[in-house]
C-alpha atoms as a PDB file:
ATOM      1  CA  UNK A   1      94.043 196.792 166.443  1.00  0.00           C
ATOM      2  CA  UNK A   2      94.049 195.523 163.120  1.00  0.00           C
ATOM      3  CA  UNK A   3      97.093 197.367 162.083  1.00  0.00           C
ATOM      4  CA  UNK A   4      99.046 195.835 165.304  1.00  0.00           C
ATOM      5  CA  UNK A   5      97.803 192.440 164.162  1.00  0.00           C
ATOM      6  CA  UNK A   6      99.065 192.662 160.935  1.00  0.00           C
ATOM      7  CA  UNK A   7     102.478 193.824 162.021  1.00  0.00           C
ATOM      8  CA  UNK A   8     102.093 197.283 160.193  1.00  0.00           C
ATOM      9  CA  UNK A   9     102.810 199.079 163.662  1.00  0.00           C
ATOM     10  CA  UNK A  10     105.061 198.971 166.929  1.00  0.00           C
ATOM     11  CA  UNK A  11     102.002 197.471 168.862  1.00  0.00           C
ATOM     12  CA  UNK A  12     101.883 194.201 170.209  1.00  0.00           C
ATOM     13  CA  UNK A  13      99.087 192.111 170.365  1.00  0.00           C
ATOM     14  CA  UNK A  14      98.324 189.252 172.621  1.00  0.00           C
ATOM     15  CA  UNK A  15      94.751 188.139 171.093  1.00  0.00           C
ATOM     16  CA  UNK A  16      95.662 184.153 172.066  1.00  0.00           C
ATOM     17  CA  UNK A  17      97.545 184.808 175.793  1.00  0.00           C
ATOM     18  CA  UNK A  18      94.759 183.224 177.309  1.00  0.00           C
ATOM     19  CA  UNK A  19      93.833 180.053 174.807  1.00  0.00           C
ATOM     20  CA  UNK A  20      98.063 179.354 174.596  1.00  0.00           C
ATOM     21  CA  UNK A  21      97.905 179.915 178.806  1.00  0.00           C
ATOM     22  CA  UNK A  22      94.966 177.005 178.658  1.00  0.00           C
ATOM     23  CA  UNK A  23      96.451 174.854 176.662  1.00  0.00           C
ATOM     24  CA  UNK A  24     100.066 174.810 178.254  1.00  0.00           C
ATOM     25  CA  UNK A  25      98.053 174.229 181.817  1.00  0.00           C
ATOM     26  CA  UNK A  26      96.488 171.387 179.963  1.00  0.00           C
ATOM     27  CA  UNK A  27      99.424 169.892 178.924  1.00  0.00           C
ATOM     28  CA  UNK A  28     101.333 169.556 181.937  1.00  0.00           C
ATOM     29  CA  UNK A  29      98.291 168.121 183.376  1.00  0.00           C
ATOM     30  CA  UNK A  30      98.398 165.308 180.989  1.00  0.00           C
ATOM     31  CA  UNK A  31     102.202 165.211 180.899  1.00  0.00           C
ATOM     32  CA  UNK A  32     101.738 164.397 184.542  1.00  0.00           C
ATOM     33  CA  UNK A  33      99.112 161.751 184.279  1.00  0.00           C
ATOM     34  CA  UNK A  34     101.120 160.206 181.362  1.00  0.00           C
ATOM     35  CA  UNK A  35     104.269 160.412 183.937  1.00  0.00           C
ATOM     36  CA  UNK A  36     103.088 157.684 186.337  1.00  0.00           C
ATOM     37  CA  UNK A  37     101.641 155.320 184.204  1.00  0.00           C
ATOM     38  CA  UNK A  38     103.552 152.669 183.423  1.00  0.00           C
ATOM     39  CA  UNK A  39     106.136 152.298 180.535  1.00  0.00           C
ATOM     40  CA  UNK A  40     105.507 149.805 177.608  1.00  0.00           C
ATOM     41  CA  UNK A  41     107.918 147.102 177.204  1.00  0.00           C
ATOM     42  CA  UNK A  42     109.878 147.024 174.274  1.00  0.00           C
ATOM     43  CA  UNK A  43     108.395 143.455 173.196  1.00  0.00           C
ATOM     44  CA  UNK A  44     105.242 145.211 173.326  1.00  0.00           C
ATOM     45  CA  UNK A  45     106.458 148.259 171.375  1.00  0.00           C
ATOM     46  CA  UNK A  46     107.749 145.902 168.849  1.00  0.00           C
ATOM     47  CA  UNK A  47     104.449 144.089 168.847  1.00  0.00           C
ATOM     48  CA  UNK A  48     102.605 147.319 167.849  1.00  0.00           C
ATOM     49  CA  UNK A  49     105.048 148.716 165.363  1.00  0.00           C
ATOM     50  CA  UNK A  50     104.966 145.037 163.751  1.00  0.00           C
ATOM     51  CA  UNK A  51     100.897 145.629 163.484  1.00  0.00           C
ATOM     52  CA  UNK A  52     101.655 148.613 162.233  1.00  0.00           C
ATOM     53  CA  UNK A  53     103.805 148.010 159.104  1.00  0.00           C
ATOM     54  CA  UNK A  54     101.328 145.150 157.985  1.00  0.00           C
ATOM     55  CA  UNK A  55      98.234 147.150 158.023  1.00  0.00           C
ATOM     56  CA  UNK A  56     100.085 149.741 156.105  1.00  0.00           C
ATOM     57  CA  UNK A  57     101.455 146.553 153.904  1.00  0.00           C
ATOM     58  CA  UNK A  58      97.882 145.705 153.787  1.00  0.00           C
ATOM     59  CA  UNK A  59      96.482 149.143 151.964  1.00  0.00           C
ATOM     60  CA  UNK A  60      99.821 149.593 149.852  1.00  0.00           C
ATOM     61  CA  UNK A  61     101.504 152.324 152.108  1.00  0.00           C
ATOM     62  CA  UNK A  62     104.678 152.478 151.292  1.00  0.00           C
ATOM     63  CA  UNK A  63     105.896 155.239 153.162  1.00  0.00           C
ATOM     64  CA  UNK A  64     104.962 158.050 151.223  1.00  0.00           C
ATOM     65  CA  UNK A  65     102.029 159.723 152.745  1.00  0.00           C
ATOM     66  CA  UNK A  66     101.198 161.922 149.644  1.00  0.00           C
ATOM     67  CA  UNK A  67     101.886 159.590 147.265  1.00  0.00           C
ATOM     68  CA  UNK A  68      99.754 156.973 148.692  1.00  0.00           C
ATOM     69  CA  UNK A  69      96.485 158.894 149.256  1.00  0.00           C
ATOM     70  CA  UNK A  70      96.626 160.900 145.797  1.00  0.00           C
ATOM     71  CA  UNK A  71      96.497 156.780 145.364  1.00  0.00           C
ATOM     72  CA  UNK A  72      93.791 155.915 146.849  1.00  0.00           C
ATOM     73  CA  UNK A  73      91.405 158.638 147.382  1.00  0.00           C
ATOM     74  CA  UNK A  74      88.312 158.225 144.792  1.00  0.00           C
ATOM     75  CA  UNK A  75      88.473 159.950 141.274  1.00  0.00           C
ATOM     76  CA  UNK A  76      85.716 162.097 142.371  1.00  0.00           C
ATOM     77  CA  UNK A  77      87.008 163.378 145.155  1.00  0.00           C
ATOM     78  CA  UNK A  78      89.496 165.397 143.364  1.00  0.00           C
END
């Protein structure tokens, strides 16, 4: 078993079938339910993406994910 896990023989191994089975059931069930709600205008979309860039404006995002939290994380928590 451990062997065919690790690739060192011809074996396969299908430890997660069942969890990746689950999970694609779930997500057609929510893909559904997300199907027939309705869409968001594009004023609104604007709206939120507005909100958006100002809160980041707000904490100094700039864009750079890595760059900002090396920024603002506490010097202790390094």
């Amino acid at each position: 078993m451990a062997e065919a896990y690790l690739g060192l023989s011809n074996e396969e191994v299908n430890l997660a079938e069942g969890a990746r089975k689950e999970a694609a059931a779930s997500g057609e069930k929510i893909a559904g339910a997300i199907s027939t709600r309705q869409k968001i205008s594009a004023d609104k979309v604007a709206d939120v993406l507005k909100r958006v860039r100002e809160r980041q404006h707000a904490v100094g995002y700039e864009g750079n994910y890595r760059d900002w939290i090396a920024k603002v994380t506490p010097a202790d928590l390094q």
